[in-house]
Protein backbone atom coordinates (compact mmCIF):
# COMPACT_ATOMS: atom_id res chain seq x y z
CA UNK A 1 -108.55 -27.85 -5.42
CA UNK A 2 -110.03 -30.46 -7.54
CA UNK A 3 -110.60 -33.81 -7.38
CA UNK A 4 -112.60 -36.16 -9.83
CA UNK A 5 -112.97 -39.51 -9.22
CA UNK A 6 -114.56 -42.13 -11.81
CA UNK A 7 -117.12 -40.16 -13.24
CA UNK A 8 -118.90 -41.29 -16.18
CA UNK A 9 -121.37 -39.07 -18.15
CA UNK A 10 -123.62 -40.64 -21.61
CA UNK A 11 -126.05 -38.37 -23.44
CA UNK A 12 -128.08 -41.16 -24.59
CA UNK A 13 -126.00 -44.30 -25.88
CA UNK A 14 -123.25 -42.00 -26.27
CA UNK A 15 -120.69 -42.11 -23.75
CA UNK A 16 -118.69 -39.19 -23.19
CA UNK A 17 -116.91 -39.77 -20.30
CA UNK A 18 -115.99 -43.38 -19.24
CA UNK A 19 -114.44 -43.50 -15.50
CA UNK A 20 -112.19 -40.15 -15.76
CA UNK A 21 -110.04 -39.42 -12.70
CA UNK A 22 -108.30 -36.20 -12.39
CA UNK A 23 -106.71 -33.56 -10.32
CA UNK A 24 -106.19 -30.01 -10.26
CA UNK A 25 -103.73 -28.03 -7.86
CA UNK A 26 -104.70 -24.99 -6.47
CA UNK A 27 -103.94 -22.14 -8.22
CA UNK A 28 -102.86 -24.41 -11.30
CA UNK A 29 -103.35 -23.67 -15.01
CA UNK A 30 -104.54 -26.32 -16.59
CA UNK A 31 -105.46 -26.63 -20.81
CA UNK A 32 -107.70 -29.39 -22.39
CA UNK A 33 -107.01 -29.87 -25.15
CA UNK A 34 -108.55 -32.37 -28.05
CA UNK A 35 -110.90 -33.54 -30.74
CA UNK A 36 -114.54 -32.55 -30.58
CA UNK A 37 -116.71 -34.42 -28.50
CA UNK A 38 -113.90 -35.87 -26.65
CA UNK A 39 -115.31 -34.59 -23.54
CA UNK A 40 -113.62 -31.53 -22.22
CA UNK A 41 -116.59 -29.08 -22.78
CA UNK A 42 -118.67 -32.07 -20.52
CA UNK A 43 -116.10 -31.75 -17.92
CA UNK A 44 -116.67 -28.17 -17.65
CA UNK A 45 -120.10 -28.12 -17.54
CA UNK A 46 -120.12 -30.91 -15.02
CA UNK A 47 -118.02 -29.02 -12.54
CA UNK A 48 -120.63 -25.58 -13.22
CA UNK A 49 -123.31 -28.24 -12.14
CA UNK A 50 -124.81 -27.60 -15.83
CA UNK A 51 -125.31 -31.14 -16.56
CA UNK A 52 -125.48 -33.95 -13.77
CA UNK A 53 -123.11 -36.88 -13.41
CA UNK A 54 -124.28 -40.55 -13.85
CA UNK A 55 -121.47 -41.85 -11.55
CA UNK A 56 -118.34 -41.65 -9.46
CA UNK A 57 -117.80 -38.28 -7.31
CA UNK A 58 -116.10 -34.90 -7.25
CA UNK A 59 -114.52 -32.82 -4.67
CA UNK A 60 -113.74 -29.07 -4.82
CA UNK A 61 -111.54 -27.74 -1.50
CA UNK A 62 -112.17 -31.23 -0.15
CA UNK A 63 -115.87 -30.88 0.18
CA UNK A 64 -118.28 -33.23 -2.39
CA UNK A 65 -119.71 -31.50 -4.96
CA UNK A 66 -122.98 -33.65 -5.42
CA UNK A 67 -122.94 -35.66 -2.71
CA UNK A 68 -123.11 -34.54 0.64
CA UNK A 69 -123.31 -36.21 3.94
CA UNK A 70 -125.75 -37.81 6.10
CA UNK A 71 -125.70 -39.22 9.49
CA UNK A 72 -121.98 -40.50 8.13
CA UNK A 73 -123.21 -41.69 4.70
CA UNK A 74 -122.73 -39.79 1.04
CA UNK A 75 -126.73 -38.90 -0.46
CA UNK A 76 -127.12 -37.09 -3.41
CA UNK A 77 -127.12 -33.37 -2.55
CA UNK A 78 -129.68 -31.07 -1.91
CA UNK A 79 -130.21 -27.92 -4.53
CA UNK A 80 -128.80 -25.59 -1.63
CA UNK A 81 -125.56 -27.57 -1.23
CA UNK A 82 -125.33 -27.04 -5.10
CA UNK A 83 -125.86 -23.31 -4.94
CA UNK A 84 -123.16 -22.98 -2.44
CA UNK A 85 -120.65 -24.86 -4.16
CA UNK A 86 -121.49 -23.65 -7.59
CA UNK A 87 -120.47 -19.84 -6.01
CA UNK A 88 -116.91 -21.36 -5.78
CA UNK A 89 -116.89 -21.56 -9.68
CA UNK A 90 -116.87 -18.97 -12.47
CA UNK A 91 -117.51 -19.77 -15.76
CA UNK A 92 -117.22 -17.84 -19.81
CA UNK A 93 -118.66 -19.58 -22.21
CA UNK A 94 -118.43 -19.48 -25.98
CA UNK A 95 -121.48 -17.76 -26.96
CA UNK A 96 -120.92 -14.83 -24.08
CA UNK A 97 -124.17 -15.57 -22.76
CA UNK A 98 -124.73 -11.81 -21.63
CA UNK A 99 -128.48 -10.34 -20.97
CA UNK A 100 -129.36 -8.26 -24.17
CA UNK A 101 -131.92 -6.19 -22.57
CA UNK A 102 -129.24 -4.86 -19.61
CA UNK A 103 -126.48 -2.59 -19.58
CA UNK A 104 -122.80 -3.53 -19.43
CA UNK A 105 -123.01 -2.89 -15.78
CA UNK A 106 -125.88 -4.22 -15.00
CA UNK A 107 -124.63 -7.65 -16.44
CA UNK A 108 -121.73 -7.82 -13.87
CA UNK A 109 -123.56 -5.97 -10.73
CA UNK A 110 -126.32 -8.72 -11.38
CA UNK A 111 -124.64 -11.99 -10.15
CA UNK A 112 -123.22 -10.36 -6.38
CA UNK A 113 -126.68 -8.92 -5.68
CA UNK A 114 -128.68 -11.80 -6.08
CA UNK A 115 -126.56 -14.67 -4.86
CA UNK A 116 -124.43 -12.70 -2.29
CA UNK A 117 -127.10 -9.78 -1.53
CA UNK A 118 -124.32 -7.03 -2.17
CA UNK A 119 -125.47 -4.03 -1.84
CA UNK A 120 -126.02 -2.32 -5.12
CA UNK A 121 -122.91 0.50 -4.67
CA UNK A 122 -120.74 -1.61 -3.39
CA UNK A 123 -121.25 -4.49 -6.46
CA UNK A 124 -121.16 -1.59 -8.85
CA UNK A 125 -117.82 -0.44 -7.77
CA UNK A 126 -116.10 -3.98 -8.15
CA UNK A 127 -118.09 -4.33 -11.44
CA UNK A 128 -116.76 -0.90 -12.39
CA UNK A 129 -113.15 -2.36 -11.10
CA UNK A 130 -113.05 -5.40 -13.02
CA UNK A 131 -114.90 -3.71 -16.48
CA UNK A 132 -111.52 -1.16 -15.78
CA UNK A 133 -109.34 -4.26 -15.47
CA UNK A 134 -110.70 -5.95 -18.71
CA UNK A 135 -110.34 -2.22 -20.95
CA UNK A 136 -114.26 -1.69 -20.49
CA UNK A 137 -114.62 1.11 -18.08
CA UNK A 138 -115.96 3.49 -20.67
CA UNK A 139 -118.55 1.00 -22.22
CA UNK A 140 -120.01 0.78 -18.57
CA UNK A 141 -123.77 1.60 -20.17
CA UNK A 142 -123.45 0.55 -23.01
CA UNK A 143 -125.60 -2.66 -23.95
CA UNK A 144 -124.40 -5.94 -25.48
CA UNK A 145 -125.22 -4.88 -28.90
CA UNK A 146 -123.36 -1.58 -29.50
CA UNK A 147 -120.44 -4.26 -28.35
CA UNK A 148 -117.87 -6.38 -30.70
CA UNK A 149 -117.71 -9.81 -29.95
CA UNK A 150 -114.27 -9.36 -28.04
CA UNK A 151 -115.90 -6.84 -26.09
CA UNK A 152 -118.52 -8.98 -25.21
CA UNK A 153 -116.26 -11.72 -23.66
CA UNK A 154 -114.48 -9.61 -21.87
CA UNK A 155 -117.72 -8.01 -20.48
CA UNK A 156 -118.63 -12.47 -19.63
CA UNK A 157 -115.04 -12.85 -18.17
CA UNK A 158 -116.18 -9.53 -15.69
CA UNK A 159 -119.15 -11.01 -14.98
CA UNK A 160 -117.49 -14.24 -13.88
CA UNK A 161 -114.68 -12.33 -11.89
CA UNK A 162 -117.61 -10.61 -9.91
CA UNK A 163 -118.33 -13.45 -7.59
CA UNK A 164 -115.00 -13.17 -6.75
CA UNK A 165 -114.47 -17.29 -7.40
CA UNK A 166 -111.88 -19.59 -6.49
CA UNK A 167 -111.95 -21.63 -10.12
CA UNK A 168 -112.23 -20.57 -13.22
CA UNK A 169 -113.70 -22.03 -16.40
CA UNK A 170 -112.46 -21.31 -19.92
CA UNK A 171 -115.09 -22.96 -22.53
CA UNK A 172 -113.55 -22.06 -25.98
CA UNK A 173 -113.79 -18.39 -25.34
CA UNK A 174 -112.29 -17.10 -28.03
CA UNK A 175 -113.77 -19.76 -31.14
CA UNK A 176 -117.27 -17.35 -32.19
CA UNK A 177 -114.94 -14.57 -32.77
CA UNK A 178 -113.50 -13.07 -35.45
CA UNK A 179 -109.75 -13.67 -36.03
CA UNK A 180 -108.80 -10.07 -35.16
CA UNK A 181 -110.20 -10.09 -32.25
CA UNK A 182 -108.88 -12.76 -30.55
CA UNK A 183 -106.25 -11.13 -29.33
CA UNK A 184 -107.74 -8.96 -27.03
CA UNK A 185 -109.67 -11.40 -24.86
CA UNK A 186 -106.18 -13.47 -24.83
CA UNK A 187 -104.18 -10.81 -23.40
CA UNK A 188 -107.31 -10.60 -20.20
CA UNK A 189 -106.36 -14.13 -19.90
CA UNK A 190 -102.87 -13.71 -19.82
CA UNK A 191 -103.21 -11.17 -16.95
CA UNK A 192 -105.87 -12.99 -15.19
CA UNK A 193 -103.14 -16.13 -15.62
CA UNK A 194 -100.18 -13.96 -14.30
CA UNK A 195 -101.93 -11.58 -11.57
CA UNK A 196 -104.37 -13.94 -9.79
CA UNK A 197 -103.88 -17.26 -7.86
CA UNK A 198 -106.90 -18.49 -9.43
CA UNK A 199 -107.60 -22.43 -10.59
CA UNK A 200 -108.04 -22.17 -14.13
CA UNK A 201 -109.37 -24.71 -16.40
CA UNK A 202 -109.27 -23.53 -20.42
CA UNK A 203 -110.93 -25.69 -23.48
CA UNK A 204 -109.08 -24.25 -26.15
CA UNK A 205 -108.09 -25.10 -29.63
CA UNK A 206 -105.94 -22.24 -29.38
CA UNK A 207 -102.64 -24.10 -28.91
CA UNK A 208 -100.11 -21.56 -29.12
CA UNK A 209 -102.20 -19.89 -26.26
CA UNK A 210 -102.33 -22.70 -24.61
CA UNK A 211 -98.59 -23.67 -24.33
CA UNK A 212 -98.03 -19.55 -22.99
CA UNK A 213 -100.94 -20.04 -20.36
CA UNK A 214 -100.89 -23.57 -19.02
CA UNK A 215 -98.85 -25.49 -15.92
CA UNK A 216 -100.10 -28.56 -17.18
CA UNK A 217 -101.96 -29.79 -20.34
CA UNK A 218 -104.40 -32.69 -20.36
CA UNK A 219 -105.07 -34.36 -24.19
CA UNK A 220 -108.49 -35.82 -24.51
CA UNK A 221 -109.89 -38.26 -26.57
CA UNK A 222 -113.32 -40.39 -26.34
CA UNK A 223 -113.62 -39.60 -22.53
CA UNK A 224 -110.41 -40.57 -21.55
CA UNK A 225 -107.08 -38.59 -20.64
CA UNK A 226 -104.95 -39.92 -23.15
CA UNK A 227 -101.56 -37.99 -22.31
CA UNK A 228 -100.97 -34.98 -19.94
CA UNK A 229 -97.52 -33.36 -19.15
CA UNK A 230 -96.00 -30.06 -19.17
CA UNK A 231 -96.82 -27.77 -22.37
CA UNK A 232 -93.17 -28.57 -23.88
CA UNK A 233 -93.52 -32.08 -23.34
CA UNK A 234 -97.20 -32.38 -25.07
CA UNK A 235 -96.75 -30.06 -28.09
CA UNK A 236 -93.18 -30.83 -28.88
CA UNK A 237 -92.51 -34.26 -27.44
CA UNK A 238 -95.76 -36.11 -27.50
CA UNK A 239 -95.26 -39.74 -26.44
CA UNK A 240 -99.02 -40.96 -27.46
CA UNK A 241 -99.57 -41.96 -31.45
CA UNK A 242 -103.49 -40.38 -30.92
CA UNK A 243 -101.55 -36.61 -29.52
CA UNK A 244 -98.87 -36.80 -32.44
CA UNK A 245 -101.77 -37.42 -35.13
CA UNK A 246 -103.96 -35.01 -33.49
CA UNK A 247 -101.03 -32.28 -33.50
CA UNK A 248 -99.93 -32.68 -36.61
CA UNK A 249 -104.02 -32.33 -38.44
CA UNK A 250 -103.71 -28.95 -35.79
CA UNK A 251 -100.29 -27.90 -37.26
CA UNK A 252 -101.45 -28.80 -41.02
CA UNK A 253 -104.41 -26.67 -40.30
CA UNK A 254 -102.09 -23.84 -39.89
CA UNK A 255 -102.20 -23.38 -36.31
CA UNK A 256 -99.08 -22.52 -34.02
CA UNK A 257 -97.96 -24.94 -31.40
């Protein structure tokens, strides 16, 4: 479903991500997991098309993602070849990221209009669907700020669903919120996770989540997949030094693995 090849990314002098290669299956779970500013946010964003790669290529469904080809040669592609292949991607982000001055509906009916030209009672009734499969039915006109912060991720992870994508992308969803409300915007997940053959990619430093939800976890650190294996093998066998330290500060912090 995905395929990166080499890419590099540097904000500056800073180099986040130094020649990563990677694949994903489709329908596969996948958790990244690591330090800050070890990249795994960047790789997100780079696959959304939110921040541009300075080298190598990537592949979604076997088609470049921002390269496309010319009379048989790869040229950087054009902002329509973007749009396209950015509608095979959903994305929640930390910060929910929802329009204050529009309803609950309006926020998920939004996306499908514009992009896909759905007509308005047709988007509404998926967006009235999905709100129903997320617990939000009855907050349908309600706007973001009569909502808790759990309610307002769910209402992003809606949104996201509404364009009815093929990957989806996890960026610490659940780290603005308040402890007690994790839960509920973990137990979408998990239902997303078990009812959909969706790609999933999560950034989480939720590790007890992430051993429940993932197929496969990758470890980060400086840019570079240090260790990746199944969730047993990463959180209770680690083979690297760098995942064992990194595991233990997590554990010490009084986290679940």
């Amino acid at each position: 479903m995905i395929k990166i090849d080499a890419i590099s990314k540097s904000f500056g002098a800073f180099k986040v991500l130094d020649g990563l290669s990677m694949q994903v299956m489709p329908g596969e779970k996948l958790a990244l997991i690591g330090p800050s500013g070890s990249g795994k946010t960047t790789i997100l964003r780079i696959l959304m098309t939110l921040e541009r790669i300075d080298g190598g290529h990537i592949e979604i469904e076997g088609e470049q993602l921002y390269h496309m080809e010319r009379e048989g040669v790869l040229v950087p592609a054009s902002e329509r070849h973007l749009a396209r292949m950015r509608q095979k991607i959903g994305m929640v982000f930390q910060l929910f990221n929802l329009f204050p001055h529009k309803c609950v509906l309006d926020n998920v009916t939004l996306a499908p209009m514009l992009t896909k030209g759905m007509p308005r009672a047709a988007a509404e009734k998926r967006a009235m669907e999905l709100l129903d499969m997320v617990g939000l039915a009855d907050k349908a006109k309600a706007m973001p700020a009569q909502l808790s912060g759990g309610q307002k991720q769910r209402v992003a992870i809606a949104r996201a669903l509404a364009l009815s994508p093929k990957i989806m992308l996890f960026d610490e969803v659940t780290s603005a919120l308040d402890p007690e409300l994790v839960g509920e915007v973990l137990n979408v997940m998990r239902k997303l996770a078990a009812e959909t053959d969706m790609t999933m990619l999560l950034v989480t430093h939720e590790m007890g989540f992430a051993h429940d939800f993932a197929d496969r976890v990758l470890f980060f650190d400086r840019g570079k997949i240090v260790e990746e294996g199944k969730p047993d093998d990463i959180f209770r066998h680690p083979k690297e030094e760098r995942t064992q330290s990194f595991l233990k500060k997590i554990i010490a912090a009084g986290h679940r693995v």
